[in-house]
Protein backbone atom coordinates (compact mmCIF):
# COMPACT_ATOMS: atom_id res chain seq x y z
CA UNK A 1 -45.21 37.37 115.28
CA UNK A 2 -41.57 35.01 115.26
CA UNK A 3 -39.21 36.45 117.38
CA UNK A 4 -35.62 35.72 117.17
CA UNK A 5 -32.87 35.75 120.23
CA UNK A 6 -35.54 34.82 122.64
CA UNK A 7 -38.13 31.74 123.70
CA UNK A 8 -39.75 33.79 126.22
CA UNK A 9 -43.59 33.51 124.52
CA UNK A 10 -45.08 35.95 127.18
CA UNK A 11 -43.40 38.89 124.57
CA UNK A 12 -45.56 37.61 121.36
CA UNK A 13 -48.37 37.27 123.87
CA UNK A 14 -48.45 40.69 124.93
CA UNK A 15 -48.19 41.52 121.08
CA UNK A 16 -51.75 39.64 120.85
CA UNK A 17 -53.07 41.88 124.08
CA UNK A 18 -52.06 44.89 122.18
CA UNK A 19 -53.65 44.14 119.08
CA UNK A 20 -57.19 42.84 120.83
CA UNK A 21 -57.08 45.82 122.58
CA UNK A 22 -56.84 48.25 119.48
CA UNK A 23 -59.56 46.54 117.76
CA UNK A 24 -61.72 47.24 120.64
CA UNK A 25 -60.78 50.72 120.57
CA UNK A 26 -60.71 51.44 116.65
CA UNK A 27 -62.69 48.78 115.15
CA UNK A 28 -66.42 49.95 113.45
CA UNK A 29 -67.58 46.40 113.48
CA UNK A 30 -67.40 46.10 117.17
CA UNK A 31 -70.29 48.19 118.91
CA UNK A 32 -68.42 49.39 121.89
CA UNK A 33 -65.75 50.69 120.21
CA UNK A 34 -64.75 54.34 120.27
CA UNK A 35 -65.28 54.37 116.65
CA UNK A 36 -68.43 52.54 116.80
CA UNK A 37 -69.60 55.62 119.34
CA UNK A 38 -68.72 58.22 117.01
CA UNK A 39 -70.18 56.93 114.49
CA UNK A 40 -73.36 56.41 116.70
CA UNK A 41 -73.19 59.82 118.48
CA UNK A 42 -75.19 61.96 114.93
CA UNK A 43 -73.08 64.64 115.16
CA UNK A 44 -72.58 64.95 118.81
CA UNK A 45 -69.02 65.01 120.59
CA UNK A 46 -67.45 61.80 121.83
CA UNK A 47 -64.49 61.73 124.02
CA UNK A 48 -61.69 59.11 122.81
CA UNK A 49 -58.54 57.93 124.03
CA UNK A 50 -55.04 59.45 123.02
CA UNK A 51 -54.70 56.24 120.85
CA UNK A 52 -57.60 57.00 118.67
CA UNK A 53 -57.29 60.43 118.38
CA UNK A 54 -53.72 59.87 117.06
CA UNK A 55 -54.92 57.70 114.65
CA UNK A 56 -57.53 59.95 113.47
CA UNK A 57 -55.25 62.96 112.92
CA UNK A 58 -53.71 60.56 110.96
CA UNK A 59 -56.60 59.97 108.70
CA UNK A 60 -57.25 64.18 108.33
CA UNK A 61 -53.29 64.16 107.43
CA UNK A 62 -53.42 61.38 104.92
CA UNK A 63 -56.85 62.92 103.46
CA UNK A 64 -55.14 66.04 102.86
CA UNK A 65 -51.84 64.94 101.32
CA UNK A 66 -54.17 62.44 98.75
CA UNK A 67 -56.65 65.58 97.89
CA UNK A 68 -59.41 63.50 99.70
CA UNK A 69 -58.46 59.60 97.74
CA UNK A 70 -57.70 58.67 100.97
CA UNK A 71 -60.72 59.19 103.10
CA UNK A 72 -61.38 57.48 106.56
CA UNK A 73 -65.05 58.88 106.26
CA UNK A 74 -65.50 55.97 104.01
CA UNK A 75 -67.28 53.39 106.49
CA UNK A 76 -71.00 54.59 105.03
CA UNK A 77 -69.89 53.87 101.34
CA UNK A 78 -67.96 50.40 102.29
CA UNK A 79 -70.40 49.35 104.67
CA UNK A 80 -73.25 49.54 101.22
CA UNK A 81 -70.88 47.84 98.73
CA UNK A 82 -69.98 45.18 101.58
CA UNK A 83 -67.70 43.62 99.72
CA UNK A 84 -66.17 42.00 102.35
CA UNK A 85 -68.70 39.81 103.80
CA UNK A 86 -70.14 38.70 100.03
CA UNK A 87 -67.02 37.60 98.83
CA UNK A 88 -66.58 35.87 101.75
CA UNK A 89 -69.69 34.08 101.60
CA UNK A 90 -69.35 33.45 97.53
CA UNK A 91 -70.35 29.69 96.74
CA UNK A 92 -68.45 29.52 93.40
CA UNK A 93 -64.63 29.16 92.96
CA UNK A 94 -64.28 32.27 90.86
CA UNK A 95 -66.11 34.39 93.58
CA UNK A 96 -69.18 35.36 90.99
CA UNK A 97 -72.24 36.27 93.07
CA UNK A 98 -75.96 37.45 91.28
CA UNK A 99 -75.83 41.10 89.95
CA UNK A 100 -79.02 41.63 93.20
CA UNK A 101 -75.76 41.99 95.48
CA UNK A 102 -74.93 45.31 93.71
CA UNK A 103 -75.95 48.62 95.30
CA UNK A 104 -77.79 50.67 92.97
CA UNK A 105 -76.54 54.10 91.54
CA UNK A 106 -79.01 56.26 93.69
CA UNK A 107 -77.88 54.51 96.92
CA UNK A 108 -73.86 55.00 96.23
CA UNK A 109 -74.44 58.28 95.66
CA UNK A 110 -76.27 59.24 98.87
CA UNK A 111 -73.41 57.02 100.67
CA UNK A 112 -70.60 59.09 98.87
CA UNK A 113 -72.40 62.32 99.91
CA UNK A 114 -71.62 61.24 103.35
CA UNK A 115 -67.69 60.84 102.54
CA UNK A 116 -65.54 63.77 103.33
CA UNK A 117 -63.25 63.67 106.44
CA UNK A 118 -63.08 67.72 106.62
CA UNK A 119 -66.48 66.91 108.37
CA UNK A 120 -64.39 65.40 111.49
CA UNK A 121 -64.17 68.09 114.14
CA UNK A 122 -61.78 67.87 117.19
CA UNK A 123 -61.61 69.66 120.38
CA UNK A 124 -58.80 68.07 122.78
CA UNK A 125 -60.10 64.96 122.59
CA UNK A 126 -63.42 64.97 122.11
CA UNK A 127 -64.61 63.81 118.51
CA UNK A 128 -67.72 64.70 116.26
CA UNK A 129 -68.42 64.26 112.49
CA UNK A 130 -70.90 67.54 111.69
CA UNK A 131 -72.22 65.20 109.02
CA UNK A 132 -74.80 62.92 111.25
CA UNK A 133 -74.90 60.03 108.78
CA UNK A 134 -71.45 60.16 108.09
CA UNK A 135 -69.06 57.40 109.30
CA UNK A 136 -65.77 56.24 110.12
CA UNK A 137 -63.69 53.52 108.69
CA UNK A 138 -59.96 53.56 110.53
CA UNK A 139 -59.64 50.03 108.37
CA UNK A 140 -57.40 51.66 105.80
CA UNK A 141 -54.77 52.69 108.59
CA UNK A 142 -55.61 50.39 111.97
CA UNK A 143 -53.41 47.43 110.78
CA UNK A 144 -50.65 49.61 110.37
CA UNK A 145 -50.91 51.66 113.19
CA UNK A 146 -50.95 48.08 115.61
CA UNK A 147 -48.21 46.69 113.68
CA UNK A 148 -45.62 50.04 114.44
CA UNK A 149 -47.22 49.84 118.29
CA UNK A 150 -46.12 45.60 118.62
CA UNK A 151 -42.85 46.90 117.04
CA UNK A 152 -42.43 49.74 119.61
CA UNK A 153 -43.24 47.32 122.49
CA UNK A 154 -40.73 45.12 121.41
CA UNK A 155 -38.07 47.48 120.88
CA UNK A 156 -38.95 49.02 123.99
CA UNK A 157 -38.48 45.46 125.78
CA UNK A 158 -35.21 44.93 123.56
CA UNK A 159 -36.17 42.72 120.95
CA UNK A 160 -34.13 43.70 118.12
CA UNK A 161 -34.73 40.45 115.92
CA UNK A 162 -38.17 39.92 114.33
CA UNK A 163 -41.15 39.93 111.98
CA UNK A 164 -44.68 41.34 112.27
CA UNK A 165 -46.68 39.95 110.09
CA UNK A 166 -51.01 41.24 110.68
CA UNK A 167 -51.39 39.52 106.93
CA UNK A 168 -50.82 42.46 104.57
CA UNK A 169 -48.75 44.54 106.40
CA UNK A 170 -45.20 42.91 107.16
CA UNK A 171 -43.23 44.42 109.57
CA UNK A 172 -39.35 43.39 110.44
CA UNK A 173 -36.95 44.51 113.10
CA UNK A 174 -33.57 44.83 112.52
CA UNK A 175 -31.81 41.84 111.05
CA UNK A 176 -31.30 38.52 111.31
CA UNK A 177 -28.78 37.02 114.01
CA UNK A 178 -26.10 35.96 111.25
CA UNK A 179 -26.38 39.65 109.75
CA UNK A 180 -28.19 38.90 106.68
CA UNK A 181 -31.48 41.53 106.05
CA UNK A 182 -35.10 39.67 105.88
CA UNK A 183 -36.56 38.48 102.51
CA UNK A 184 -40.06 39.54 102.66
CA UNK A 185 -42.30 37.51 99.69
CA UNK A 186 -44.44 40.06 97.75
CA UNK A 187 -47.88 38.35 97.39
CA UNK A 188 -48.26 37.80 93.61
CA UNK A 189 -52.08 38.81 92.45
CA UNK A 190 -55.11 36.02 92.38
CA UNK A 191 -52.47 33.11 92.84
CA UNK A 192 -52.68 31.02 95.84
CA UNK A 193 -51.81 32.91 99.14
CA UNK A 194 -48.22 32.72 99.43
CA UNK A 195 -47.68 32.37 96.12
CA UNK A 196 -45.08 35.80 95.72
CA UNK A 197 -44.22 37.70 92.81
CA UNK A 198 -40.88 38.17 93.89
CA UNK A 199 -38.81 38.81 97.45
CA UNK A 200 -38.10 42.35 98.84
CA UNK A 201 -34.99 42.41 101.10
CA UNK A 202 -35.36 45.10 103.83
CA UNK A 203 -33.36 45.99 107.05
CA UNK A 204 -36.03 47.32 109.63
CA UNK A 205 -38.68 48.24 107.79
CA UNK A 206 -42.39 47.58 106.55
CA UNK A 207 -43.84 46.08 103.59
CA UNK A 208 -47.39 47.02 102.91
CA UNK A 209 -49.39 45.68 99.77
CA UNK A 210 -53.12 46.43 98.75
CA UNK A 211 -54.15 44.65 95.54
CA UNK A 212 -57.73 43.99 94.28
CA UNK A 213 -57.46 40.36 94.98
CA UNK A 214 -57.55 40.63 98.80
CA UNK A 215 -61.16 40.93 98.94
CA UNK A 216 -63.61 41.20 95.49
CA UNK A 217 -66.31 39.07 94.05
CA UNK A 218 -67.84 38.98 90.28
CA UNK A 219 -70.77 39.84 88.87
CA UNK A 220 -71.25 38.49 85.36
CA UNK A 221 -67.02 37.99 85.19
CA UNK A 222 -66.57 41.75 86.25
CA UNK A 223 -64.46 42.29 89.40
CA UNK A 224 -65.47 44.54 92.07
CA UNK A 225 -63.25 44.74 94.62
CA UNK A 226 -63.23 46.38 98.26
CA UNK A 227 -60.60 49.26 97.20
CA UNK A 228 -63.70 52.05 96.65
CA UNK A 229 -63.41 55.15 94.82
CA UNK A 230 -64.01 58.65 96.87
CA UNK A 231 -64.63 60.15 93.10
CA UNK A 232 -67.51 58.33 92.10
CA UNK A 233 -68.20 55.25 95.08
CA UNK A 234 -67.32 52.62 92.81
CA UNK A 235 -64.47 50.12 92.84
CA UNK A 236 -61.54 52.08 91.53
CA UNK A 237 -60.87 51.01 87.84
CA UNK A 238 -57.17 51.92 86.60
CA UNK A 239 -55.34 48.88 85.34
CA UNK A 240 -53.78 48.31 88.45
CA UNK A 241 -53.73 45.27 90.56
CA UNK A 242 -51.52 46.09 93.39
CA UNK A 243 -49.39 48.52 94.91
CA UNK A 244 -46.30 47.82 97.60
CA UNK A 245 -44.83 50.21 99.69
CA UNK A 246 -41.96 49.92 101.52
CA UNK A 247 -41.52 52.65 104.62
CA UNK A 248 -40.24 52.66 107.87
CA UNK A 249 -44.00 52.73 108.95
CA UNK A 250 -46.50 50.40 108.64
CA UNK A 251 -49.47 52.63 109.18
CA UNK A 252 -48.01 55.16 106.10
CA UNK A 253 -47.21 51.91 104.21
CA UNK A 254 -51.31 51.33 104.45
CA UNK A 255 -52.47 54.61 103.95
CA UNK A 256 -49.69 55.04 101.12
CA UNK A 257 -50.97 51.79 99.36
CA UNK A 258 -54.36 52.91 99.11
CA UNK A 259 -53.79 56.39 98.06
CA UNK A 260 -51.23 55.07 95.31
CA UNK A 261 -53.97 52.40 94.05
CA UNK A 262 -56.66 55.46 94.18
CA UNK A 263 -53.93 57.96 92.50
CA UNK A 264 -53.07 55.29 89.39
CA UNK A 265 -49.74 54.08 88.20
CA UNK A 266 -48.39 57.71 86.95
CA UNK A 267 -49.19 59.91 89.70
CA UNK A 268 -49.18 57.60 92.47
CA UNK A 269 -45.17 56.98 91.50
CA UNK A 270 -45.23 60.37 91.39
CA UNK A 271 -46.18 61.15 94.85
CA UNK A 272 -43.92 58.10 96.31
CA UNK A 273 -40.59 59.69 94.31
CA UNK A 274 -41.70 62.95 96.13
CA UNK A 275 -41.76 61.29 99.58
CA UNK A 276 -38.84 60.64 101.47
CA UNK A 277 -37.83 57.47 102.59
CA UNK A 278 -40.50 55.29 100.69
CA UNK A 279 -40.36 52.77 97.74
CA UNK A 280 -43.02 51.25 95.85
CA UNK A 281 -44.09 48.56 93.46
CA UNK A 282 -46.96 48.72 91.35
CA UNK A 283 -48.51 45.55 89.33
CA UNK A 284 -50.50 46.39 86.28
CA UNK A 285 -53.31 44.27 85.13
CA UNK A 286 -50.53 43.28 82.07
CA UNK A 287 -48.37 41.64 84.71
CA UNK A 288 -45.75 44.21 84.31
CA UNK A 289 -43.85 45.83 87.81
CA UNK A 290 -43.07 48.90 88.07
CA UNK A 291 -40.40 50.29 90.87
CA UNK A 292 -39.64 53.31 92.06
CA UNK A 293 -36.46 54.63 91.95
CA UNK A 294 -35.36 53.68 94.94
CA UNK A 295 -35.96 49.70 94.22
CA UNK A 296 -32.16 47.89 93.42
CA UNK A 297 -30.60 50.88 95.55
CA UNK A 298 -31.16 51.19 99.04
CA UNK A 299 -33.96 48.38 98.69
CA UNK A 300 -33.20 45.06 96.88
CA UNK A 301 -36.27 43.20 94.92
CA UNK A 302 -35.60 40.11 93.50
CA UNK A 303 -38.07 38.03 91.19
């Protein structure tokens, strides 16, 4: 978090409280976590706080408008392809790992049968998934969601010069002191971090990219990455390597990403020229970008 118009540090501080206190409400990894009790509870009711139940309303909304791509029932499915952890813990440069790692077919498909967030039942806000072995996975939506609630707390305290940045999901407020809008780097796919394809200038707004290269290992030189498939439970293969979406919110720029990525290069433009107020880039495996038709307009992307 770099704040600008003010050296008081107990502001990014409180940012830091916020987000430590999110991930103990929303994270599946962390045992004590609403999440983690759902997921827990077999079926029965769990009571949550208004925070989580916002954010998993979210996850039923974003399910519906992506016909089920988007699916925060996932956690079963990701939690078998762990692709997090193994790539992580990949000895060789190039991230190849021995073909044991990979789940077999007869185990992704009794994880998929698990995935399907019209399972989720609320009541006020108490929480059950009817499917017992079904669980949840808020990580395609939590970054975003703490990134807009830092931003509100900061607006709230009247910071109006900023940048968010949860790695992944960039979020700025307002503009710089001299006027100028923020030039945002767009991460450019399997270079070094930092490395950018090209700068998006935006006034107050977020910048959310999901590529294949954030988290993958190989098996035999074939990628499999931790963007999963609610069609078959595999890595999702289109020839895309990345999708960017630039929104006013961070937690739609996340869910958007995904569900672009899932939807492919044709009808995940598609849904992003259909949707107000949202641009997108999309890298194909060729190296060519693609914009949406807002990109040189209202949003400036220079390479």
């Amino acid at each position: 978090v770099t704040l600008y118009g003010t050296s008081d540090e107990s502001y990014i501080d409180e940012c830091f409280s916020l987000a430590d206190r999110y991930e103990h409400l929303l994270s599946n990894t962390i045992e004590d976590s609403e999440i983690s009790k759902i997921n827990a509870a077999k079926g029965s009711y769990v009571t949550v706080s208004d925070e989580t139940l916002t954010l998993i309303k979210a996850g039923i909304s974003y399910g519906d408008l992506s016909n089920g791509k988007f699916d925060i029932t996932i956690g079963g499915l990701s939690d078998l392809w762990n692709i997090s952890f193994i790539a992580e813990n990949a000895k060789s440069e190039d991230n190849e790992v021995d073909a044991s790692v990979l789940p077999s077919k007869d185990e992704i498909a009794e994880a998929l049968s698990h995935v399907n967030y019209k399972n989720i039942e609320i009541k006020g806000n108490d929480v059950r998934i009817l499917d017992p072995q079904a669980k949840l996975d808020l990580g395609g939506i939590a970054k975003g969601y703490i990134a807009d609630q830092m931003k509100a707390y900061l607006q709230k305290e009247g910071i109006s010069e900023g940048i968010i940045n949860l790695g992944g999901n960039v979020l700025t407020l307002g503009k710089k002191e001299n006027g100028d809008t923020y030039s945002i780097g767009v991460q450019k796919p399997f270079a070094e971090s930092g490395a950018s394809l090209g700068i998006v200038k935006v006034p107050d707004a977020s910048v959310v990219s999901s590529g294949i290269y954030e988290r993958y290992y190989r098996v035999n030189g074939k990628i499999y990455h931790h963007l999963l498939s609610t069609e078959n439970g595999y890595p999702i293969e289109n020839n895309l390597y990345q999708v960017t979406i630039i929104s006013q919110s961070s937690m739609d720029g996340d869910a958007l990403s995904t569900t672009c990525f899932a939807l492919g290069l044709t009808d995940g433009m598609q849904l992003i020229e259909d949707t107000d107020n949202v641009e997108a880039i999309f890298v194909t495996d060729d190296g060519e970008i693609h914009y949406s038709s807002g990109i040189g307009k209202s949003i400036q992307f220079e390479q």
